[in-house]
C-alpha atoms as a PDB file:
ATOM      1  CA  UNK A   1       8.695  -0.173  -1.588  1.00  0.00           C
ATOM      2  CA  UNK A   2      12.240  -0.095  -3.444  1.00  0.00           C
ATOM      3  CA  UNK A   3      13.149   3.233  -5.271  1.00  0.00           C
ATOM      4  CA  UNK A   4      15.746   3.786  -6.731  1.00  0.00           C
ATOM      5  CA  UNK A   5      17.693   7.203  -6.809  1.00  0.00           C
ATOM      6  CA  UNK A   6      20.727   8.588  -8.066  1.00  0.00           C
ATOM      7  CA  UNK A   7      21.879  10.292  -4.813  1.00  0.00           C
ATOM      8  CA  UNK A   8      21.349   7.355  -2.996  1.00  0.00           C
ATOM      9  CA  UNK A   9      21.207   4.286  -4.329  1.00  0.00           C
ATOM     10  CA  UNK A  10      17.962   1.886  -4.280  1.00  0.00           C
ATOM     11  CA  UNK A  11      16.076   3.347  -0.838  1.00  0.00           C
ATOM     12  CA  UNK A  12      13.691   1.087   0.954  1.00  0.00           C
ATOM     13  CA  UNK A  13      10.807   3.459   2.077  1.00  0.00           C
ATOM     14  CA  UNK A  14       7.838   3.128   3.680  1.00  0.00           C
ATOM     15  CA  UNK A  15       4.787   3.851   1.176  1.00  0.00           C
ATOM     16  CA  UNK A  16       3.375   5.841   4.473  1.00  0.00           C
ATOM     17  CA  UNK A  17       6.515   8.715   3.396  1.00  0.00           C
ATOM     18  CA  UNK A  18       5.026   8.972  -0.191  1.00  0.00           C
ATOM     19  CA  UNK A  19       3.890  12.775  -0.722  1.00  0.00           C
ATOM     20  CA  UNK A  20       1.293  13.160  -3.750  1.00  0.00           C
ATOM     21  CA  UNK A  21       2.040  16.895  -5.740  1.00  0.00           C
ATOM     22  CA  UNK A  22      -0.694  16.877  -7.626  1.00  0.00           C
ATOM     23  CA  UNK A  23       0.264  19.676 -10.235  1.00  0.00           C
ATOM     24  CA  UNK A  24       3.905  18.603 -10.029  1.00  0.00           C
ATOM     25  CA  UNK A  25       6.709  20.641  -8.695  1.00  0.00           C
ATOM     26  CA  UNK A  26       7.712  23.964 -11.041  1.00  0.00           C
ATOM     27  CA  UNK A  27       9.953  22.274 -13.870  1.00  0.00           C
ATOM     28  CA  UNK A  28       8.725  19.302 -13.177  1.00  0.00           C
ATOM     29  CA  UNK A  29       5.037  19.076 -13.524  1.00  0.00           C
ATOM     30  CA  UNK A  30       4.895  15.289 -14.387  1.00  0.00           C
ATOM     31  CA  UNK A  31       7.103  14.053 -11.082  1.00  0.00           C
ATOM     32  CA  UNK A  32       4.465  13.640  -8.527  1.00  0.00           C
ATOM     33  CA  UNK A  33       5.136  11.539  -6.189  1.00  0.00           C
ATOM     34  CA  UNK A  34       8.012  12.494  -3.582  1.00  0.00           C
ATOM     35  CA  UNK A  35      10.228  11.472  -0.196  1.00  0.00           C
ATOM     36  CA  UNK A  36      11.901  13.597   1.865  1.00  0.00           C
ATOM     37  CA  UNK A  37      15.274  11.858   2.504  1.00  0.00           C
ATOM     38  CA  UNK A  38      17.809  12.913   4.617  1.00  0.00           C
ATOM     39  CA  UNK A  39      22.006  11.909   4.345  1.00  0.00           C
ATOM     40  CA  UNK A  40      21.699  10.566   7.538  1.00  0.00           C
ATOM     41  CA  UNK A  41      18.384   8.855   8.432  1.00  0.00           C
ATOM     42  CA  UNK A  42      19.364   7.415  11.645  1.00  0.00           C
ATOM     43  CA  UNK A  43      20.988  10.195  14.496  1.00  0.00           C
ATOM     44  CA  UNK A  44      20.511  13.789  14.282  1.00  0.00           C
ATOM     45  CA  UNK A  45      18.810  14.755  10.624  1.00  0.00           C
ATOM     46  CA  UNK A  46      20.509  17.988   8.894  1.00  0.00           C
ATOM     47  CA  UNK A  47      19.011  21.274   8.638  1.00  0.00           C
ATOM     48  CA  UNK A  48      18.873  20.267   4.501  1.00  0.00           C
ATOM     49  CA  UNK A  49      16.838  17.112   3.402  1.00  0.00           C
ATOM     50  CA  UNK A  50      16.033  15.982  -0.239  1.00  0.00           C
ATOM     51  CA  UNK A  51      12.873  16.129  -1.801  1.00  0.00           C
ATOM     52  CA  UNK A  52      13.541  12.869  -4.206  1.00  0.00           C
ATOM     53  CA  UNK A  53      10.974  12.204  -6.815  1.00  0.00           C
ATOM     54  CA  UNK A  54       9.639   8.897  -7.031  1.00  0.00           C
ATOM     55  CA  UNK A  55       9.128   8.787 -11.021  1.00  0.00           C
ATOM     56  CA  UNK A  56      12.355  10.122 -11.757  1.00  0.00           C
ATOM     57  CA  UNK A  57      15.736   8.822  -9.724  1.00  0.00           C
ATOM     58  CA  UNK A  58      17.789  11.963 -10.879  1.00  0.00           C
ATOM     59  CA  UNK A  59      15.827  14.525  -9.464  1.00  0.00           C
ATOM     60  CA  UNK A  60      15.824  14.844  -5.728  1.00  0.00           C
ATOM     61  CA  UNK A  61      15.865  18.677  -4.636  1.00  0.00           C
ATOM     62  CA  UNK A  62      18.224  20.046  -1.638  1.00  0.00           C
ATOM     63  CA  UNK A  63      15.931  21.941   0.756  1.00  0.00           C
ATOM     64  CA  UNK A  64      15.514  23.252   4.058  1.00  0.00           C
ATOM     65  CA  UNK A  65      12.991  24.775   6.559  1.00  0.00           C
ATOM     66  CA  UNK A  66      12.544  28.449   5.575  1.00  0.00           C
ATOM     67  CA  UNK A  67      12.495  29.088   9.447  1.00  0.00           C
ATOM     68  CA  UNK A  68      16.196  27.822  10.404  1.00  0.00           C
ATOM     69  CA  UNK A  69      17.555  30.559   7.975  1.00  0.00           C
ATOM     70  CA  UNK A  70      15.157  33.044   8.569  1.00  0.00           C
ATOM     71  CA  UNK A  71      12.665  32.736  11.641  1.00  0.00           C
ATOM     72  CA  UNK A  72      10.157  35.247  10.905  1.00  0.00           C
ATOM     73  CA  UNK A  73       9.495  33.651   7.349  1.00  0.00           C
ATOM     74  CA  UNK A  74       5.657  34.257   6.969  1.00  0.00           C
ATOM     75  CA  UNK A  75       4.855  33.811   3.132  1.00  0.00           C
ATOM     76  CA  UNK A  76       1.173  35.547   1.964  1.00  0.00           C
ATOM     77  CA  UNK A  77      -0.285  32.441  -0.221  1.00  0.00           C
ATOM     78  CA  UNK A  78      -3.562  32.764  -2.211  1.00  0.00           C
ATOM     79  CA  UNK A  79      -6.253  30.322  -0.032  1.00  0.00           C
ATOM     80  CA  UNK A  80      -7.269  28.668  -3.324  1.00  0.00           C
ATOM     81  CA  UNK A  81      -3.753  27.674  -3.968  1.00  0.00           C
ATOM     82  CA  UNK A  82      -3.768  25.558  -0.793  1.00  0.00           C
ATOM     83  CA  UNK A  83      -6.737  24.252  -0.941  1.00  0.00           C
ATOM     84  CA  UNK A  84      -5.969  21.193  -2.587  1.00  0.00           C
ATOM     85  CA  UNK A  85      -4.070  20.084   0.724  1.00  0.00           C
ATOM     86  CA  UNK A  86      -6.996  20.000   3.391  1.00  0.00           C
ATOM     87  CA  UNK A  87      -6.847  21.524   6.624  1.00  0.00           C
ATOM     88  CA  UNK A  88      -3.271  22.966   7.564  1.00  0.00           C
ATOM     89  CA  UNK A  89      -2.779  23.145  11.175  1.00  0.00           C
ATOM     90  CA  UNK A  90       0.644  24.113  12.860  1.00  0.00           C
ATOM     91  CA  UNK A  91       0.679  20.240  13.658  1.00  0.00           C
ATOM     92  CA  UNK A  92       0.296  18.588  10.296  1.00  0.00           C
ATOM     93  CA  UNK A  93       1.844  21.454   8.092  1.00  0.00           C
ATOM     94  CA  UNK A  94       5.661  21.071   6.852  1.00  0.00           C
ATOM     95  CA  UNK A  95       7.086  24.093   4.832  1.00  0.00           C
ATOM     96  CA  UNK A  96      10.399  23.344   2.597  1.00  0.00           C
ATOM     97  CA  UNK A  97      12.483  25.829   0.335  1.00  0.00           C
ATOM     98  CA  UNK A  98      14.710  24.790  -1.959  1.00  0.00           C
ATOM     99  CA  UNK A  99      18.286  25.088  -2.247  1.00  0.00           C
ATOM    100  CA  UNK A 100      21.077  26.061  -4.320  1.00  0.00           C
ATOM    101  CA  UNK A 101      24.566  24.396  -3.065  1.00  0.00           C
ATOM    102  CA  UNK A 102      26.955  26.126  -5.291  1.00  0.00           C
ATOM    103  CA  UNK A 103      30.904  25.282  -5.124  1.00  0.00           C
ATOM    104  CA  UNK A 104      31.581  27.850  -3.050  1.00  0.00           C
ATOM    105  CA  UNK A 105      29.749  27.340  -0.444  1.00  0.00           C
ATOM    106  CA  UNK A 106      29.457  30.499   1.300  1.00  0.00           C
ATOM    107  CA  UNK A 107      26.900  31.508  -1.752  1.00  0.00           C
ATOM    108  CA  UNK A 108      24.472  28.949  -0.655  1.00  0.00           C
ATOM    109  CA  UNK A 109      20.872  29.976  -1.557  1.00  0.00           C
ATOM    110  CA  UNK A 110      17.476  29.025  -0.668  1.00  0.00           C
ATOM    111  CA  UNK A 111      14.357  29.870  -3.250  1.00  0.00           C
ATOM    112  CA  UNK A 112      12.186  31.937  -0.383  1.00  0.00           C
ATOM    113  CA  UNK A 113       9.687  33.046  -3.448  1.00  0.00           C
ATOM    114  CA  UNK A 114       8.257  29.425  -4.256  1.00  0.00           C
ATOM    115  CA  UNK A 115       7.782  27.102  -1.383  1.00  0.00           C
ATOM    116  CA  UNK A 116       6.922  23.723  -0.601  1.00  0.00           C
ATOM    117  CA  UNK A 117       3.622  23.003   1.571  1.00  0.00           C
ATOM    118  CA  UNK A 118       2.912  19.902   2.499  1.00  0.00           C
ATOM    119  CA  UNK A 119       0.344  18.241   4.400  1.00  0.00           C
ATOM    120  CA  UNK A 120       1.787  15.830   6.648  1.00  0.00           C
ATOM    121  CA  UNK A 121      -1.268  13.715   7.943  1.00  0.00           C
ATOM    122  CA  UNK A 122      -2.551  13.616   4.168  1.00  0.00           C
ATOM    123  CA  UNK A 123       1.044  13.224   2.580  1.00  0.00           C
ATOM    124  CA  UNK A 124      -0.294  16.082  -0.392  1.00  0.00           C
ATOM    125  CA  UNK A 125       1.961  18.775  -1.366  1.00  0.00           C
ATOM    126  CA  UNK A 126       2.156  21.582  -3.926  1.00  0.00           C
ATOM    127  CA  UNK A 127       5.018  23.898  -4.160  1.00  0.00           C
ATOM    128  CA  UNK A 128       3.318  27.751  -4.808  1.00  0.00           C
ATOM    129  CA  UNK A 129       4.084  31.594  -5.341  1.00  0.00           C
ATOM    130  CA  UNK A 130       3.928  33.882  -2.744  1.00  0.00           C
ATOM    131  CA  UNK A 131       2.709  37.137  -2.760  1.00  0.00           C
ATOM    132  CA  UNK A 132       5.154  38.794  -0.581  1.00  0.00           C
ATOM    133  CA  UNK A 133       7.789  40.872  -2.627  1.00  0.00           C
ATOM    134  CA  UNK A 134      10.676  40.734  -0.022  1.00  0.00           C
ATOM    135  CA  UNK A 135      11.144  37.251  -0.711  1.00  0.00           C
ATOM    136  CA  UNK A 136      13.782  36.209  -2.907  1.00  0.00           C
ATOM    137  CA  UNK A 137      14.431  33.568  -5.243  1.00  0.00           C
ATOM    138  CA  UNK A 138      18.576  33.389  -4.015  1.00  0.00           C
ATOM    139  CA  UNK A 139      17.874  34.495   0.088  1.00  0.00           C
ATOM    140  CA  UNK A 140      21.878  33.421   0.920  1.00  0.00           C
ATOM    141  CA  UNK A 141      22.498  32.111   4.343  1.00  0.00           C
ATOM    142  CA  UNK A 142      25.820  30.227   4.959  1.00  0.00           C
ATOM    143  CA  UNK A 143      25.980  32.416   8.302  1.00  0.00           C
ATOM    144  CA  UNK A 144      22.455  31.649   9.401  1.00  0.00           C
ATOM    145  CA  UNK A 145      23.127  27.706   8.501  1.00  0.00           C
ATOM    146  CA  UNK A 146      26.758  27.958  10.655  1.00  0.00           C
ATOM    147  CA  UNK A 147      24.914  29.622  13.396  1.00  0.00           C
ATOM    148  CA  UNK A 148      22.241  26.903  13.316  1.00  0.00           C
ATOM    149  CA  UNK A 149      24.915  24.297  13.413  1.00  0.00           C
ATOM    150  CA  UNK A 150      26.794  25.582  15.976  1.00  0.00           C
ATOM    151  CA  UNK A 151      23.964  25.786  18.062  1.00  0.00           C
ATOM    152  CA  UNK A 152      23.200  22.378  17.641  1.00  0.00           C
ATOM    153  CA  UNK A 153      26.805  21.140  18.684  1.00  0.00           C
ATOM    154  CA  UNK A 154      26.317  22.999  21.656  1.00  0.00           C
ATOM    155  CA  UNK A 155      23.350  21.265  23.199  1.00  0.00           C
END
Protein backbone atom coordinates (compact mmCIF):
# COMPACT_ATOMS: atom_id res chain seq x y z
CA UNK A 1 0.00 0.00 0.00
CA UNK A 2 1.44 3.56 -1.11
CA UNK A 3 0.94 6.49 1.43
CA UNK A 4 1.94 9.32 1.07
CA UNK A 5 3.37 11.67 3.88
CA UNK A 6 4.83 14.90 4.26
CA UNK A 7 7.85 13.83 6.40
CA UNK A 8 8.63 11.27 4.15
CA UNK A 9 7.63 11.17 0.95
CA UNK A 10 5.21 8.36 -0.63
CA UNK A 11 6.07 5.18 1.96
CA UNK A 12 5.44 1.70 0.73
CA UNK A 13 4.02 -0.16 3.86
CA UNK A 14 2.84 -3.26 4.54
CA UNK A 15 -1.10 -3.15 5.29
CA UNK A 16 0.02 -5.76 8.25
CA UNK A 17 1.69 -2.13 10.06
CA UNK A 18 -1.79 -0.41 9.78
CA UNK A 19 -2.97 0.45 13.51
CA UNK A 20 -6.92 1.12 13.72
CA UNK A 21 -7.65 4.19 16.64
CA UNK A 22 -10.95 3.82 16.76
CA UNK A 23 -11.93 7.17 18.61
CA UNK A 24 -9.06 8.95 16.87
CA UNK A 25 -6.06 10.39 18.52
CA UNK A 26 -6.83 13.74 20.92
CA UNK A 27 -7.02 16.63 18.18
CA UNK A 28 -7.50 14.43 15.78
CA UNK A 29 -10.51 12.31 16.26
CA UNK A 30 -11.20 11.65 12.50
CA UNK A 31 -7.37 10.27 11.63
CA UNK A 32 -7.68 6.67 12.39
CA UNK A 33 -5.64 4.75 10.80
CA UNK A 34 -1.76 4.98 11.70
CA UNK A 35 2.14 3.62 11.05
CA UNK A 36 4.76 3.86 13.20
CA UNK A 37 7.71 4.96 10.98
CA UNK A 38 11.02 5.36 11.94
CA UNK A 39 13.99 7.86 10.04
CA UNK A 40 15.86 4.96 9.57
CA UNK A 41 13.94 1.72 8.86
CA UNK A 42 16.79 -0.42 8.03
CA UNK A 43 19.90 -0.57 10.99
CA UNK A 44 19.42 0.41 14.46
CA UNK A 45 15.74 2.27 14.88
CA UNK A 46 15.90 5.59 17.19
CA UNK A 47 14.62 5.87 20.56
CA UNK A 48 11.78 8.42 18.67
CA UNK A 49 9.51 6.95 15.85
CA UNK A 50 6.50 8.70 14.10
CA UNK A 51 3.09 7.89 14.54
CA UNK A 52 1.99 9.00 10.75
CA UNK A 53 -1.66 9.05 10.05
CA UNK A 54 -2.82 7.33 7.14
CA UNK A 55 -5.84 9.84 6.21
CA UNK A 56 -3.89 12.80 6.63
CA UNK A 57 -0.01 13.04 5.16
CA UNK A 58 0.79 16.14 7.43
CA UNK A 59 0.26 14.71 10.61
CA UNK A 60 2.72 12.13 11.78
CA UNK A 61 3.49 12.58 15.67
CA UNK A 62 7.25 12.34 17.17
CA UNK A 63 7.11 9.79 20.01
CA UNK A 64 8.98 7.58 22.11
CA UNK A 65 8.74 4.70 24.67
CA UNK A 66 7.78 6.28 28.03
CA UNK A 67 10.29 3.68 29.55
CA UNK A 68 13.70 4.91 27.78
CA UNK A 69 13.14 8.35 29.53
CA UNK A 70 11.74 7.21 32.53
CA UNK A 71 11.89 3.36 33.48
CA UNK A 72 9.53 3.12 36.23
CA UNK A 73 6.68 4.74 34.02
CA UNK A 74 3.55 2.81 35.32
CA UNK A 75 0.41 4.92 34.17
CA UNK A 76 -3.12 4.00 36.32
CA UNK A 77 -5.67 3.68 33.17
CA UNK A 78 -9.45 3.16 33.71
CA UNK A 79 -10.05 -0.85 32.47
CA UNK A 80 -12.99 0.35 30.35
CA UNK A 81 -10.78 2.69 28.51
CA UNK A 82 -8.71 -0.25 27.24
CA UNK A 83 -11.05 -2.41 26.60
CA UNK A 84 -11.57 -1.72 23.15
CA UNK A 85 -7.97 -3.25 22.46
CA UNK A 86 -8.41 -7.01 23.62
CA UNK A 87 -6.16 -8.75 25.79
CA UNK A 88 -2.84 -6.74 26.63
CA UNK A 89 -0.09 -8.96 27.53
CA UNK A 90 3.60 -7.72 28.12
CA UNK A 91 4.13 -9.49 24.62
CA UNK A 92 1.62 -7.84 22.35
CA UNK A 93 1.34 -4.40 24.23
CA UNK A 94 3.40 -1.25 22.77
CA UNK A 95 3.16 2.04 24.87
CA UNK A 96 4.17 5.47 22.94
CA UNK A 97 4.26 9.17 24.33
CA UNK A 98 4.42 11.87 22.34
CA UNK A 99 6.92 14.40 21.80
CA UNK A 100 7.66 17.93 21.65
CA UNK A 101 11.11 18.69 19.62
CA UNK A 102 11.45 22.32 20.24
CA UNK A 103 14.52 24.39 18.65
CA UNK A 104 16.41 24.14 21.43
CA UNK A 105 16.75 20.97 21.94
CA UNK A 106 17.69 20.54 25.40
CA UNK A 107 13.77 21.44 26.19
CA UNK A 108 12.65 18.34 24.53
CA UNK A 109 9.35 17.06 26.05
CA UNK A 110 7.38 14.00 26.08
CA UNK A 111 3.33 14.17 26.93
CA UNK A 112 3.60 11.42 30.02
CA UNK A 113 -0.29 12.40 30.89
CA UNK A 114 -1.92 10.94 27.57
CA UNK A 115 -0.40 7.86 26.13
CA UNK A 116 -0.55 5.70 23.29
CA UNK A 117 -1.60 1.86 23.81
CA UNK A 118 -1.55 -0.22 21.23
CA UNK A 119 -2.23 -3.70 20.64
CA UNK A 120 0.32 -5.17 18.57
CA UNK A 121 -1.14 -8.67 17.51
CA UNK A 122 -4.59 -6.80 16.81
CA UNK A 123 -2.93 -3.54 15.30
CA UNK A 124 -5.88 -1.35 17.61
CA UNK A 125 -4.81 1.60 19.46
CA UNK A 126 -6.34 4.43 21.49
CA UNK A 127 -4.32 7.12 23.03
CA UNK A 128 -6.01 7.73 26.89
CA UNK A 129 -5.76 9.80 30.25
CA UNK A 130 -4.16 8.56 33.06
CA UNK A 131 -5.06 8.84 36.41
CA UNK A 132 -1.78 9.33 37.97
CA UNK A 133 -1.13 13.09 38.91
CA UNK A 134 2.75 12.98 38.78
CA UNK A 135 2.63 12.67 35.21
CA UNK A 136 3.16 15.56 33.15
CA UNK A 137 2.10 16.81 29.96
CA UNK A 138 6.02 18.46 29.21
CA UNK A 139 8.20 15.43 31.36
CA UNK A 140 11.76 17.00 29.69
CA UNK A 141 14.47 14.52 29.11
CA UNK A 142 17.37 15.56 26.77
CA UNK A 143 19.70 13.96 29.59
CA UNK A 144 17.77 10.73 29.86
CA UNK A 145 17.66 10.56 25.77
CA UNK A 146 21.81 11.36 25.74
CA UNK A 147 22.24 8.77 28.35
CA UNK A 148 20.16 6.31 26.31
CA UNK A 149 22.22 7.09 23.30
CA UNK A 150 25.33 6.83 24.72
CA UNK A 151 24.58 3.64 26.00
CA UNK A 152 23.71 2.39 22.82
CA UNK A 153 27.10 3.50 21.13
CA UNK A 154 28.70 1.66 23.69
CA UNK A 155 27.48 -1.84 23.03
Amino acid sequence: MLIKTRHFGEVDLDEEKIIHFEQGILGFEDCKNYAILYDNEDGDRPEISWLQSLEEPALAIPVISPFIIKPDYNPTVEDELLQSLGELTPDNIIVLVSVTVPNDITRISANLKAPFVINADLRKGCQVIVENTDYEIKYYFYQQLKAAKAGKEGK
